[in-house]
N, C-alpha and C. Protein backbone atom coordinates (compact mmCIF):
# COMPACT_ATOMS: atom_id res chain seq x y z
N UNK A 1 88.54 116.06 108.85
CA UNK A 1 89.59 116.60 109.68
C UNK A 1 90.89 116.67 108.90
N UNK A 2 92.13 116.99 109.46
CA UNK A 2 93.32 117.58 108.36
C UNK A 2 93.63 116.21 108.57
N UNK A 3 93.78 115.25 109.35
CA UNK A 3 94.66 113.81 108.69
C UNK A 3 93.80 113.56 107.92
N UNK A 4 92.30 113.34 107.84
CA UNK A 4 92.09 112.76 106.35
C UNK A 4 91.88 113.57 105.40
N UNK A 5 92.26 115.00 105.65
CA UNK A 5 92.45 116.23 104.41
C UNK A 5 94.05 115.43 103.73
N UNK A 6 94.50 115.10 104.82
CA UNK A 6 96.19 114.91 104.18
C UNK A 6 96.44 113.68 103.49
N UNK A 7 95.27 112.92 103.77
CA UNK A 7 95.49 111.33 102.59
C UNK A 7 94.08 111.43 102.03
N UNK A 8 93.77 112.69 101.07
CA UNK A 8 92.99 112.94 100.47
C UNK A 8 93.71 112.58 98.88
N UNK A 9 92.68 111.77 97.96
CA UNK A 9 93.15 111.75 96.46
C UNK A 9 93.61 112.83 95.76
N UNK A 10 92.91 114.20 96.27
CA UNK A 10 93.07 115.28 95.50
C UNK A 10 94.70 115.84 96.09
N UNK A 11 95.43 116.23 94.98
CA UNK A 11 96.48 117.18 94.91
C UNK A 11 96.03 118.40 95.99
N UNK A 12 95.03 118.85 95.57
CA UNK A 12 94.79 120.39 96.32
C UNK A 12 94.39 120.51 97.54
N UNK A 13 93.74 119.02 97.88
CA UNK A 13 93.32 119.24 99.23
C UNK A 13 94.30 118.95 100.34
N UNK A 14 95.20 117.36 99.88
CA UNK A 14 96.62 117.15 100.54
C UNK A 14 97.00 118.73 100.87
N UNK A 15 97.53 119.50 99.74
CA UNK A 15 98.14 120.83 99.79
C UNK A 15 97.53 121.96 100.91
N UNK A 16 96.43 121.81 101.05
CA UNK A 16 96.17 123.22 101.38
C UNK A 16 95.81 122.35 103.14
N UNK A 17 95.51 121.40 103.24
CA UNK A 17 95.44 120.83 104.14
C UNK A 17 97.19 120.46 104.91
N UNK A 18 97.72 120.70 104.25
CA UNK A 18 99.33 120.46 104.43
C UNK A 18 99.35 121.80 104.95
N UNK A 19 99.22 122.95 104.34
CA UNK A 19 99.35 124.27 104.78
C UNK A 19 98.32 124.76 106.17
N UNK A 20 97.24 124.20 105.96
CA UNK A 20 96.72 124.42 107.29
C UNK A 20 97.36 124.04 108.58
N UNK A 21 97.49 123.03 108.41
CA UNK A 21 98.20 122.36 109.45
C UNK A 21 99.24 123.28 110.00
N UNK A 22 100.07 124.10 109.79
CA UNK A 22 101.00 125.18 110.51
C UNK A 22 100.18 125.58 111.47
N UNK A 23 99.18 125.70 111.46
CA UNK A 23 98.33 125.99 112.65
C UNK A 23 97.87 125.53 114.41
N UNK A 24 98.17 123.98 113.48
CA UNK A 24 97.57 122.95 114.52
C UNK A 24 98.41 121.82 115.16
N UNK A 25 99.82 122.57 115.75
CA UNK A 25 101.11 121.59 115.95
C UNK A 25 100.21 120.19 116.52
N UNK A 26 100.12 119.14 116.17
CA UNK A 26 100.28 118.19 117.15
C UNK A 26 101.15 117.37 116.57
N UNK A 27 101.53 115.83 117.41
CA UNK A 27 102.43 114.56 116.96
C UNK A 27 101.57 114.10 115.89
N UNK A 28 100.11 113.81 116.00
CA UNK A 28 99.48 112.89 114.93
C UNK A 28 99.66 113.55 113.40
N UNK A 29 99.74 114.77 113.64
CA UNK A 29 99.81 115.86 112.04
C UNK A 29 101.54 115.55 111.82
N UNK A 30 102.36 115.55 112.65
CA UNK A 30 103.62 114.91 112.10
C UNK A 30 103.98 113.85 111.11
N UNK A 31 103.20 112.98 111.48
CA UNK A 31 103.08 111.60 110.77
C UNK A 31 102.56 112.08 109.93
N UNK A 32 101.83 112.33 109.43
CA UNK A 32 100.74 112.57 108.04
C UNK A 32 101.71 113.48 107.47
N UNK A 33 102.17 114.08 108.06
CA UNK A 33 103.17 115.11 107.10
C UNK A 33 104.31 114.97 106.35
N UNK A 34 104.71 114.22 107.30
CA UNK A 34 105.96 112.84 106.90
C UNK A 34 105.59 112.39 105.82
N UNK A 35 104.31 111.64 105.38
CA UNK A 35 104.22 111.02 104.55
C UNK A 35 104.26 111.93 103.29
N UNK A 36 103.71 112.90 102.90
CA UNK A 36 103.61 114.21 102.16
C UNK A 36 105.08 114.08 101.48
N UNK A 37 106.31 114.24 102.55
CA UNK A 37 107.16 114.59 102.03
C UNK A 37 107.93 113.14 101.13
N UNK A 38 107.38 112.05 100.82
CA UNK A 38 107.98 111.20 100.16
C UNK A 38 107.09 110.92 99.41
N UNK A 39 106.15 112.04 98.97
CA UNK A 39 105.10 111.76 97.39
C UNK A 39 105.85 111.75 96.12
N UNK A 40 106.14 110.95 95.28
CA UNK A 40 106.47 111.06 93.86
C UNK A 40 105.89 110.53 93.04
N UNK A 41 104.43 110.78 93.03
CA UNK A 41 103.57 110.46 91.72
C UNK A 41 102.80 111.57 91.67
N UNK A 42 103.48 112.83 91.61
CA UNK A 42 102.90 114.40 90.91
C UNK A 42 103.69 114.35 90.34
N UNK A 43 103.41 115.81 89.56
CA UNK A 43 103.98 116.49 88.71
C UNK A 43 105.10 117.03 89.25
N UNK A 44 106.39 117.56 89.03
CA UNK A 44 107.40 118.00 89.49
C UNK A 44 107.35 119.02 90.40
N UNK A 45 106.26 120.15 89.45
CA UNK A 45 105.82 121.53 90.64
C UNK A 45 104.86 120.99 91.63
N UNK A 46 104.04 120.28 91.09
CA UNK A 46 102.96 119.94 92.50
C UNK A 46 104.04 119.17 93.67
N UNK A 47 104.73 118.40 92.96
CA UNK A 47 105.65 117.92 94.24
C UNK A 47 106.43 118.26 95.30
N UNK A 48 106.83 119.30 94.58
CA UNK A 48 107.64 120.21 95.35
C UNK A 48 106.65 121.38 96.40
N UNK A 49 105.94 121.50 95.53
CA UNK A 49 104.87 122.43 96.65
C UNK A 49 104.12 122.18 97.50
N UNK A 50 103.87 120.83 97.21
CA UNK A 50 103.27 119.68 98.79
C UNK A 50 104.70 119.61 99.37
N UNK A 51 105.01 119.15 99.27
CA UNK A 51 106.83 118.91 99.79
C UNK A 51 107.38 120.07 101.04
N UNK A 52 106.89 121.42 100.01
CA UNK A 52 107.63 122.78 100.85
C UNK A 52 106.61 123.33 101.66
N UNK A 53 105.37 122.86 101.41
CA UNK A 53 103.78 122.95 102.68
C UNK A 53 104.11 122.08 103.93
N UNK A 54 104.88 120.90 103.45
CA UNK A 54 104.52 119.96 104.50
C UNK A 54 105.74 120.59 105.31
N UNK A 55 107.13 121.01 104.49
CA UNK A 55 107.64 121.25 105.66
C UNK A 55 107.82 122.93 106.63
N UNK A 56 107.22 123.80 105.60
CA UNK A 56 106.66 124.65 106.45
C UNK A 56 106.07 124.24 107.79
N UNK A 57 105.03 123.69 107.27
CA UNK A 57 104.12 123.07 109.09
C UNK A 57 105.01 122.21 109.67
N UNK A 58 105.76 121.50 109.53
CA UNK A 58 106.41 120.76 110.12
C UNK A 58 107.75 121.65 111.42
N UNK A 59 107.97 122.85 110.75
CA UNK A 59 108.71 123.59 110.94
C UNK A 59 107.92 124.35 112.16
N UNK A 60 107.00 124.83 112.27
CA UNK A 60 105.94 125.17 113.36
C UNK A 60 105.80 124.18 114.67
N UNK A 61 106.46 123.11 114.40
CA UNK A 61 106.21 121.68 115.05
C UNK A 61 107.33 121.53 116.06
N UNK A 62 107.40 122.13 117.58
CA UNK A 62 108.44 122.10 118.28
C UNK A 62 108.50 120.66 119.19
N UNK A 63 108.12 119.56 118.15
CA UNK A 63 108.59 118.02 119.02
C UNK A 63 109.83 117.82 118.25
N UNK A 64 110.31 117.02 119.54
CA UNK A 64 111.71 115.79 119.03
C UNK A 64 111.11 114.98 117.42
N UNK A 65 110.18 114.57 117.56
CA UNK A 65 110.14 114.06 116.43
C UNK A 65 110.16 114.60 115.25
N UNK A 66 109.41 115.98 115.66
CA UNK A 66 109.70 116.82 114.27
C UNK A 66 111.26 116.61 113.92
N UNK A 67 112.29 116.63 114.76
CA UNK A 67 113.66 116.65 114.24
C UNK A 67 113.78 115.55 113.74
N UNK A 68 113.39 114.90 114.37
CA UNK A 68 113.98 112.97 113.35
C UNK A 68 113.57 113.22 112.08
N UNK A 69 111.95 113.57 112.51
CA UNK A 69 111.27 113.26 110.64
C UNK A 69 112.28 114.45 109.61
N UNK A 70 112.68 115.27 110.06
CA UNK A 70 113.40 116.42 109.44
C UNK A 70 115.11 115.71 108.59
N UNK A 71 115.52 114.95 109.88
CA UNK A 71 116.68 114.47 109.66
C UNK A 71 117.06 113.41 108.57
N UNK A 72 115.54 112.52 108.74
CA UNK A 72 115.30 111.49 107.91
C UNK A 72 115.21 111.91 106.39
N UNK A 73 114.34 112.95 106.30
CA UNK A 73 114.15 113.27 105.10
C UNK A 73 115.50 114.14 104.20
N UNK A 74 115.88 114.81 105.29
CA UNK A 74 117.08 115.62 104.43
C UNK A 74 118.01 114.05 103.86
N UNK A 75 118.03 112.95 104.48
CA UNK A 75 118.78 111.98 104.00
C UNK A 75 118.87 111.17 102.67
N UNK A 76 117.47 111.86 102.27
CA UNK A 76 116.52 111.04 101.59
C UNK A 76 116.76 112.06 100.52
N UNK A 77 116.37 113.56 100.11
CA UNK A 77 116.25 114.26 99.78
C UNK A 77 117.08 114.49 98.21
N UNK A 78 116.89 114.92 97.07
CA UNK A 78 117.79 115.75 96.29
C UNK A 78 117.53 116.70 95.49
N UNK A 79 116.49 117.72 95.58
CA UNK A 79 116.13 118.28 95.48
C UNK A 79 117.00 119.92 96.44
N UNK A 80 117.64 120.66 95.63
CA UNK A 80 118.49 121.08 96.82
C UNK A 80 117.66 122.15 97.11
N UNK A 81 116.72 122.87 96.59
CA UNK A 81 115.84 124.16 97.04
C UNK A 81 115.52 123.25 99.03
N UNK A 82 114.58 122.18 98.16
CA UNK A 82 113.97 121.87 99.65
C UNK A 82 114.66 121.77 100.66
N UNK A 83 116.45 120.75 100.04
CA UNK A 83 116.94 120.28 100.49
C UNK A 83 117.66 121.92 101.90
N UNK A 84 117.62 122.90 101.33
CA UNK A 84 118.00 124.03 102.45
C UNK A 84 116.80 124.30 103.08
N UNK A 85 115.65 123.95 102.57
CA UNK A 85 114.24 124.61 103.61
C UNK A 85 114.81 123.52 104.68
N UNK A 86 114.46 122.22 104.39
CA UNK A 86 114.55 121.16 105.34
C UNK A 86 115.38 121.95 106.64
N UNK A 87 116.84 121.91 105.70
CA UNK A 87 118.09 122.26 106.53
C UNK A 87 118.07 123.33 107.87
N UNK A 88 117.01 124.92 106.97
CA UNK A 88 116.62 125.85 107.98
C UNK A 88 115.89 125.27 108.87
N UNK A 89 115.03 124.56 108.70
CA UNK A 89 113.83 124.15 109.71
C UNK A 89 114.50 123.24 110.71
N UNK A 90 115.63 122.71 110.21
CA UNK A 90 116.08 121.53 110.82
C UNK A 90 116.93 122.33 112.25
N UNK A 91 117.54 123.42 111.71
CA UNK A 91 118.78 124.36 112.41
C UNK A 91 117.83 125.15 113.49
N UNK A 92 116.77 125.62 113.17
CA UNK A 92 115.89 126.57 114.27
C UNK A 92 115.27 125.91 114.83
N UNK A 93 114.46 124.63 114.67
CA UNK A 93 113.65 123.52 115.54
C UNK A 93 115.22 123.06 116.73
N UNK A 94 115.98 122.76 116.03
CA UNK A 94 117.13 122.45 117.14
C UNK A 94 117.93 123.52 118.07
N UNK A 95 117.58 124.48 117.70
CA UNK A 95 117.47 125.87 118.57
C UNK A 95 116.33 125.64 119.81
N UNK A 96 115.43 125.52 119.23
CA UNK A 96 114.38 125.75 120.15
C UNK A 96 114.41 124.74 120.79
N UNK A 97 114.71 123.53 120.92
CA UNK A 97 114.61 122.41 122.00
C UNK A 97 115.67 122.07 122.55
């Protein structure tokens, strides 16, 4: 299933399992996604591209919590590409609720 696609060893499966997930809003895929976004034992590009998967789907994700986990991470963040995805996702999820 995509939570244990998402704490899969493999780089590619996290990833594409990160990207599936835009599909399948629930709270439990929040959490797992969350975690995605505080990986730093890739490579710089793989990091960033799990990073900008997770918050694509996350962005699909019209719970309150999606905003916390959003808020949390921009806090966290320095990376400034992501650091404006976050930001958009953060600005239209708070639109919508």
């Amino acid at each position: 299933d995509l939570i244990d696609g998402l704490k899969s060893e493999y780089f590619s499966v996290r990833y594409w399992c990160a990207m599936i997930s835009a599909n399948y809003p629930c709270l439990e895929l929040v959490y797992s996604l969350e975690k995605l976004l505080y990986e730093n034992n890739l490579s710089p590009e793989d990091e960033f591209d799990l990073k900008s998967a997770a918050l694509i789907s996350l962005s699909m994700f019209g719970f309150p919590e999606t905003i916390k986990v959003l808020k949390s991470y921009i806090n966290k963040e320095s990376d400034e590409e992501l650091l404006s995805e976050a930001k958009t996702f953060l600005s239209e999820l708070e639109k919508m609720l």
